[in-house]
C-alpha atoms as a PDB file:
ATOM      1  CA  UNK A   1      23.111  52.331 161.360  1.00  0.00           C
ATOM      2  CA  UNK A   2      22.771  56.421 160.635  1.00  0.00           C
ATOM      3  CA  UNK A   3      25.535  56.262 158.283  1.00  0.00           C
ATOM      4  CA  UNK A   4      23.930  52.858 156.521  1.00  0.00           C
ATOM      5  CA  UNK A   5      20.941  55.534 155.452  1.00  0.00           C
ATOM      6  CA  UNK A   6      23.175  58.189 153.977  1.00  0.00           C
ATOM      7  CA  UNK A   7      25.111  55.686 152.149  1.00  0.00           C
ATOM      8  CA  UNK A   8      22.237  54.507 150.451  1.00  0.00           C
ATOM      9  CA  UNK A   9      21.013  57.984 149.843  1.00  0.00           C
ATOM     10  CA  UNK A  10      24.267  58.776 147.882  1.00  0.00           C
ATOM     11  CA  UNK A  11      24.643  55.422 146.287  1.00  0.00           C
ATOM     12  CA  UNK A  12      23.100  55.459 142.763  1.00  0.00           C
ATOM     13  CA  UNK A  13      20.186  53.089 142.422  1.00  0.00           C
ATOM     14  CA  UNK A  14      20.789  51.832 145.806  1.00  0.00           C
ATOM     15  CA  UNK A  15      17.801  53.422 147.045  1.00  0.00           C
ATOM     16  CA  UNK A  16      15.697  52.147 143.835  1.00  0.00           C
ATOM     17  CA  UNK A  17      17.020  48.429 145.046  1.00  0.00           C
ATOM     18  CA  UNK A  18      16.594  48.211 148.708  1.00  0.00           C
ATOM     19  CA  UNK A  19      13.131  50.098 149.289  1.00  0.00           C
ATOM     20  CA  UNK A  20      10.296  48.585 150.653  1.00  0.00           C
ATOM     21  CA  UNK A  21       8.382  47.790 147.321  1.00  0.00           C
ATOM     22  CA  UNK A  22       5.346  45.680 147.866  1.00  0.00           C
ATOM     23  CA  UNK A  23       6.008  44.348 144.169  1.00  0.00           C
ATOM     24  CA  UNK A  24       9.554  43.278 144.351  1.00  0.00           C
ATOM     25  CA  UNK A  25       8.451  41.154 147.945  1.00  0.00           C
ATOM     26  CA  UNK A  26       6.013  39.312 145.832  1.00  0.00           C
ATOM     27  CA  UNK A  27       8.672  38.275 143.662  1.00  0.00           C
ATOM     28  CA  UNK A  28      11.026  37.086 146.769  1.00  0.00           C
ATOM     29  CA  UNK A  29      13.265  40.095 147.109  1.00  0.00           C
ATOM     30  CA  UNK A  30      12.821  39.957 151.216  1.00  0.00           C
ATOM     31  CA  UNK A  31      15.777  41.733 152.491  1.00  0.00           C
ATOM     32  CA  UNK A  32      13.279  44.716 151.585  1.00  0.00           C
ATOM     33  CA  UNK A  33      11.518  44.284 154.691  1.00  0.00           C
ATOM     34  CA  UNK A  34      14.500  45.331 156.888  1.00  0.00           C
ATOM     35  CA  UNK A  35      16.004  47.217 153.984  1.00  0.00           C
ATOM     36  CA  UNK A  36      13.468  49.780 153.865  1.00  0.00           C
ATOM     37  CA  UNK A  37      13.867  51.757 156.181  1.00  0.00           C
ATOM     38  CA  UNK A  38      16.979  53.335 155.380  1.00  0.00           C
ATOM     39  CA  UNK A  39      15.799  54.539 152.146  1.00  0.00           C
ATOM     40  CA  UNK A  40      14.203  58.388 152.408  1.00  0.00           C
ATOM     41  CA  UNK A  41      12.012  60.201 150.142  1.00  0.00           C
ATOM     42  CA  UNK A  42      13.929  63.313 150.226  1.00  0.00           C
ATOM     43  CA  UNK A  43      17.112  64.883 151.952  1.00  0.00           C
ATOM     44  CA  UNK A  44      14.205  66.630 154.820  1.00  0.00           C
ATOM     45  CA  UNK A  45      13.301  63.262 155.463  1.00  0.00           C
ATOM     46  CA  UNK A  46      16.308  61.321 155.639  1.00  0.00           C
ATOM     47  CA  UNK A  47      17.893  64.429 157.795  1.00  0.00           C
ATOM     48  CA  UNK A  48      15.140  64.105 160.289  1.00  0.00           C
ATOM     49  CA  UNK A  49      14.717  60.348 160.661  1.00  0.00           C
ATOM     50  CA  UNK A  50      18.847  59.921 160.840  1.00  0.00           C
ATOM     51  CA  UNK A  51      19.245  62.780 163.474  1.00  0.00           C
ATOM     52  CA  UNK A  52      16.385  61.301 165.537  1.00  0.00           C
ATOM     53  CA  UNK A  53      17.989  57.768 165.126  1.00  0.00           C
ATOM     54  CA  UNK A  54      21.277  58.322 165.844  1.00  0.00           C
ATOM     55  CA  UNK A  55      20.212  60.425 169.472  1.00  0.00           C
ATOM     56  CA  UNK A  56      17.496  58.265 170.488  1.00  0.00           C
ATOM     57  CA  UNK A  57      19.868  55.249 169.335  1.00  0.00           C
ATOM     58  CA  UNK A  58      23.009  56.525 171.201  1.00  0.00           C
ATOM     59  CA  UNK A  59      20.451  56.937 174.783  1.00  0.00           C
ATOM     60  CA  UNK A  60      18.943  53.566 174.587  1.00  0.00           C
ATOM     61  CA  UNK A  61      22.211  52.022 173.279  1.00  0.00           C
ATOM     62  CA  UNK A  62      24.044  53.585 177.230  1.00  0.00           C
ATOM     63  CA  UNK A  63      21.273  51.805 178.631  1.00  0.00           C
ATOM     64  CA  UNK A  64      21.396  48.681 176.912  1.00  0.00           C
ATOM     65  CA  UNK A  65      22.810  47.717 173.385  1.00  0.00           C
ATOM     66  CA  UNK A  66      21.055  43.939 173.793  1.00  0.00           C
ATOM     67  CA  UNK A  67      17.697  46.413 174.168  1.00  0.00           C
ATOM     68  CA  UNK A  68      18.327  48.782 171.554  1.00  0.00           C
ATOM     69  CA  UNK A  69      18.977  46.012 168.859  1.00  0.00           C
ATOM     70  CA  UNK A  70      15.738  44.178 169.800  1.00  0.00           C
ATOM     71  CA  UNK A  71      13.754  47.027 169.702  1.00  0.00           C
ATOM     72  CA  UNK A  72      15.793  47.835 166.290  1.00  0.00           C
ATOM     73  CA  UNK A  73      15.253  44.725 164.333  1.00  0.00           C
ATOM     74  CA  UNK A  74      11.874  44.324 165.933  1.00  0.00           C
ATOM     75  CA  UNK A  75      10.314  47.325 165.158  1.00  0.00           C
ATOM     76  CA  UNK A  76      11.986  47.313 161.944  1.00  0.00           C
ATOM     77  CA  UNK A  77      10.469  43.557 160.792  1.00  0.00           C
ATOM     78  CA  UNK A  78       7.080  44.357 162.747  1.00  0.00           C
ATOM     79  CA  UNK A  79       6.351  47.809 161.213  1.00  0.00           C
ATOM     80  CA  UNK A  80       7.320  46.139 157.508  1.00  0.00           C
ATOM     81  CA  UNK A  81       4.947  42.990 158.654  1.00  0.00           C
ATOM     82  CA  UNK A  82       2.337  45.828 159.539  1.00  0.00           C
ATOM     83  CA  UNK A  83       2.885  48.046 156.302  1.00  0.00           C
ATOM     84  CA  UNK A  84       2.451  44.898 154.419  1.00  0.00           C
ATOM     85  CA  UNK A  85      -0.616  42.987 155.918  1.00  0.00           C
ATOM     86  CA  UNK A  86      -2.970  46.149 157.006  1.00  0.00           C
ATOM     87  CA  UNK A  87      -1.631  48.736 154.115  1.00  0.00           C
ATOM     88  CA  UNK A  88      -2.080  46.297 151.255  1.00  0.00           C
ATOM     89  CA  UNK A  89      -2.567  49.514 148.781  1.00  0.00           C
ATOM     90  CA  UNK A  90       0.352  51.140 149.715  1.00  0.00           C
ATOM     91  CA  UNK A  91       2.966  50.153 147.112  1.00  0.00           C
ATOM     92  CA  UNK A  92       6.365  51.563 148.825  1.00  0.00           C
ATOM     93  CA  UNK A  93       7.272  52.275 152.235  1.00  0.00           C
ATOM     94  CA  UNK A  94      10.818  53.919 153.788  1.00  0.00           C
ATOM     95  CA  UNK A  95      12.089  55.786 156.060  1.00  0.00           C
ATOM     96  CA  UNK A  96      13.580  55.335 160.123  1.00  0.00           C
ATOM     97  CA  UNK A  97      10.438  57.104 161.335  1.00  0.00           C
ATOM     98  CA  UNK A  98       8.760  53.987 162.387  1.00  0.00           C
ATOM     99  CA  UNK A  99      12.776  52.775 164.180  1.00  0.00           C
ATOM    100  CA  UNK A 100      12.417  56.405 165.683  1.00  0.00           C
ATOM    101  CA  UNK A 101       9.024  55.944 167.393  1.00  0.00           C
ATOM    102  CA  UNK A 102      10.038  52.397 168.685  1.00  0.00           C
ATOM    103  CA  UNK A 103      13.544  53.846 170.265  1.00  0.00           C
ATOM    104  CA  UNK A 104      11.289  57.132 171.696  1.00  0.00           C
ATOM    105  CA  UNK A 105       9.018  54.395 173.039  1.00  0.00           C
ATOM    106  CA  UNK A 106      11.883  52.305 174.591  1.00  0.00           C
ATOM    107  CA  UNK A 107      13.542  55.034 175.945  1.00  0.00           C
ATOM    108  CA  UNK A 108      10.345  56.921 177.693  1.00  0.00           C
ATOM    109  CA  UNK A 109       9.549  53.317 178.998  1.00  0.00           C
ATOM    110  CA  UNK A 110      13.202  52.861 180.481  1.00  0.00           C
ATOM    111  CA  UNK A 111      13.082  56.474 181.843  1.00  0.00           C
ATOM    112  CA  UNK A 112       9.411  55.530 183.805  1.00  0.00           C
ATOM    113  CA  UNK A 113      10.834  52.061 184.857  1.00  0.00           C
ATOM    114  CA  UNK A 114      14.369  53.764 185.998  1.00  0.00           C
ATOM    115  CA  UNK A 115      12.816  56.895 187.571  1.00  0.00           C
ATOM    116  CA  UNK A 116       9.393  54.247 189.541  1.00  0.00           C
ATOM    117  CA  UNK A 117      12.533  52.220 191.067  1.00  0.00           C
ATOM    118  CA  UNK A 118      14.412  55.518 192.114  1.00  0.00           C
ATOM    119  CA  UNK A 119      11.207  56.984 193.664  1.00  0.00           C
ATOM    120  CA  UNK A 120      11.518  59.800 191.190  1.00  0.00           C
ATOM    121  CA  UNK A 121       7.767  60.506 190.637  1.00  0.00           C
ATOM    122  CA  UNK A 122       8.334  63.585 188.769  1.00  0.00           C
ATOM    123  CA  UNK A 123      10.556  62.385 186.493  1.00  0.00           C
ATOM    124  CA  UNK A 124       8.906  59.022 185.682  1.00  0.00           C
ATOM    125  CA  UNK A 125       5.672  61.955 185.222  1.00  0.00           C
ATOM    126  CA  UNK A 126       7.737  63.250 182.507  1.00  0.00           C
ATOM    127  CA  UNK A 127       8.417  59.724 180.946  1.00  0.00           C
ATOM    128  CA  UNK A 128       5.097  59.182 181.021  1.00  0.00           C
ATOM    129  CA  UNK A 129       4.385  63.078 179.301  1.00  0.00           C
ATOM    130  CA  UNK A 130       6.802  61.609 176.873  1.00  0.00           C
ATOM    131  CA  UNK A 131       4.854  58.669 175.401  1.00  0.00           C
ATOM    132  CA  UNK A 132       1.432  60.334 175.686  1.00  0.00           C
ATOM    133  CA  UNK A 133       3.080  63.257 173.207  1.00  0.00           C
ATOM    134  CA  UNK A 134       4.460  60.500 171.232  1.00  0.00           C
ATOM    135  CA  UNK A 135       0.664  59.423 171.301  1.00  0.00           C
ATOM    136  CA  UNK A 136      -0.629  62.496 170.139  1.00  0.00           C
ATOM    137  CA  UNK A 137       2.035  63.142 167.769  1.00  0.00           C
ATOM    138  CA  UNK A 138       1.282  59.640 165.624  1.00  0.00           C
ATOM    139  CA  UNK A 139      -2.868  60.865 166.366  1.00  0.00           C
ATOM    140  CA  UNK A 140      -2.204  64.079 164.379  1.00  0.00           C
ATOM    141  CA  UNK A 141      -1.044  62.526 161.850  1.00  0.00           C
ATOM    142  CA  UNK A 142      -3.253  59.394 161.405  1.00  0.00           C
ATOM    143  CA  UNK A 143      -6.099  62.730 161.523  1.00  0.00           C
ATOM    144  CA  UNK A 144      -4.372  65.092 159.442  1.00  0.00           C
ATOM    145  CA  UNK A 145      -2.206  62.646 156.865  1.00  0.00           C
ATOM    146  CA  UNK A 146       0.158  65.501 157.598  1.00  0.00           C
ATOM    147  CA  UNK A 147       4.002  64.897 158.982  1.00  0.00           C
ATOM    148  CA  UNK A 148       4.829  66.855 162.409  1.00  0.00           C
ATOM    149  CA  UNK A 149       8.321  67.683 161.566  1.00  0.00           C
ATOM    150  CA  UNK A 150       9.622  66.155 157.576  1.00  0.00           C
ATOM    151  CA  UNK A 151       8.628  69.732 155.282  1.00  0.00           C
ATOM    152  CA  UNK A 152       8.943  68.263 151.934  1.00  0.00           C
ATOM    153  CA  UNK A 153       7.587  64.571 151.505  1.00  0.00           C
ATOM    154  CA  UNK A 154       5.995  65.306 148.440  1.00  0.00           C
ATOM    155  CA  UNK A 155       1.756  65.345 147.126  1.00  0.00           C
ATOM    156  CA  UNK A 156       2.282  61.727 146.594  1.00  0.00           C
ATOM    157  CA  UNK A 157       4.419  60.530 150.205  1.00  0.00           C
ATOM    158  CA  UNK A 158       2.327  60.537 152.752  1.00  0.00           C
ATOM    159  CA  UNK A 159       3.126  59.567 156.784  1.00  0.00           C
ATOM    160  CA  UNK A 160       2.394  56.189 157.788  1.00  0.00           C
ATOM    161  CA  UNK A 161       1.024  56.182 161.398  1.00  0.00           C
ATOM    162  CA  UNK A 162       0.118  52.139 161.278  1.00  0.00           C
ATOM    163  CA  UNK A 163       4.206  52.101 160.892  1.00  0.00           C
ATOM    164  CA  UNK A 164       4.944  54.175 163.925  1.00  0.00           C
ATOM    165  CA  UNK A 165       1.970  52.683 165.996  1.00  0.00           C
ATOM    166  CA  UNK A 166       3.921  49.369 165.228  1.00  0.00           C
ATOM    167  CA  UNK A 167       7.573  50.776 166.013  1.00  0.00           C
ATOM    168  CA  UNK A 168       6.458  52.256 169.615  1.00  0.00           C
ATOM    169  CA  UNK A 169       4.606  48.347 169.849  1.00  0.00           C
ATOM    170  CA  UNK A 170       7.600  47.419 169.945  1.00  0.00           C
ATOM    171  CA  UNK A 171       9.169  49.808 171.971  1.00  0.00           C
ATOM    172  CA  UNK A 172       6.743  49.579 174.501  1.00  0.00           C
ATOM    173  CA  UNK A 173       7.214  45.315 174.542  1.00  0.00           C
ATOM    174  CA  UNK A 174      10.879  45.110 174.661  1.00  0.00           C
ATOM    175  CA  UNK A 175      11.234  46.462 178.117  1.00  0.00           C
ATOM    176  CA  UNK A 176       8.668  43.718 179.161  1.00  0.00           C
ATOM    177  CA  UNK A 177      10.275  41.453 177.210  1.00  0.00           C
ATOM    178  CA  UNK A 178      13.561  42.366 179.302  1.00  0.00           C
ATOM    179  CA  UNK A 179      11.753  41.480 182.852  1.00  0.00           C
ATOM    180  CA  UNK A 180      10.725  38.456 181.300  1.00  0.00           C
ATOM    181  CA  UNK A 181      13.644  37.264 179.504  1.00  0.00           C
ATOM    182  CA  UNK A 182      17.096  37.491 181.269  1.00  0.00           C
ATOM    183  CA  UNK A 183      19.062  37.525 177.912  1.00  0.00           C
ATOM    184  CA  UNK A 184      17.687  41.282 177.080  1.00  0.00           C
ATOM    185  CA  UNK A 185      18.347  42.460 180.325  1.00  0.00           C
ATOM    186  CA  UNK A 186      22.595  43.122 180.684  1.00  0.00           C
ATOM    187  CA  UNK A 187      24.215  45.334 178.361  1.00  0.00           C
END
């Protein structure tokens, strides 16, 4: 899925054709919705969100590839359902950012639930230090309308934190999900 967003940053026009355009959805073009979120607004961007995918997509993938693909395709259709309904000014949307704060959700979730069964207090501490940065990090910029880590968005790209409150939404369900439905639970 890394490798899908640096295709599509060196493809010519591919990025023009498969962001999330709130235009081209009114006229039916859908796959935009999932589509989206591999397209970046510069190489900064699209080197941070693919580097944070692909590690915090390989750790939830060991623990569960059923998981990681619900959390994937859920975050990725709820965070284009939430860009869509609450941001109805915002006329494009891309990036993995919103993916990345799902799979840092997931994963900080699985740690707590892994570390409360092994009786490893500190550790399931630090899962839970994990979210609440996560938490603070999507705060700063929902204050600021500054990114924490992407340099050069641009004056006229700004961070969306409805989009990564959605994504870790997500990643916070899915392990609930998993207790609940025995499908998401093996590997």
């Amino acid at each position: 899925m890394g490798a899908a967003a640096l295709l599509i940053a060196s493809l010519p026009g591919a990025e023009a054709a498969l962001v999330f355009d709130r235009g081209a959805l009114a006229a039916g073009q859908w796959w935009r919705l999932l589509t989206g979120h591999w397209v970046h607004w510069s190489a900064n961007h699209l080197v941070w969100d693919v580097a944070t995918f692909v590690a915090l997509g390989a750790a939830c993938e060991m623990r569960s590839r059923r998981r990681f693909a619900a959390c994937a395709l859920g975050s990725a259709l709820a965070i284009s359902t939430a860009v869509f309904f609450l941001l109805p000014t915002l006329a494009q949307y891309g990036g993995l950012s919103g993916i990345d704060c799902a799979l840092f959700a997931l994963l900080g979730a699985e740690l707590w639930r892994e570390q409360r069964r092994a009786d490893g207090r500190i550790a399931a501490g630090l899962a839970v230090a994990l979210c609440v940065a996560l938490a603070l990090k999507i705060g700063f910029e929902w204050r600021t309308g500054a990114t924490v880590f992407v340099a050069d968005l641009g004056a006229s790209i700004v961070p969306v934190p409805a989009a990564h409150v959605a994504g870790a939404a997500v990643g916070l369900a899915v392990p609930i999900a998993a207790a609940l439905v025995p499908r998401l639970r093996g590997v």
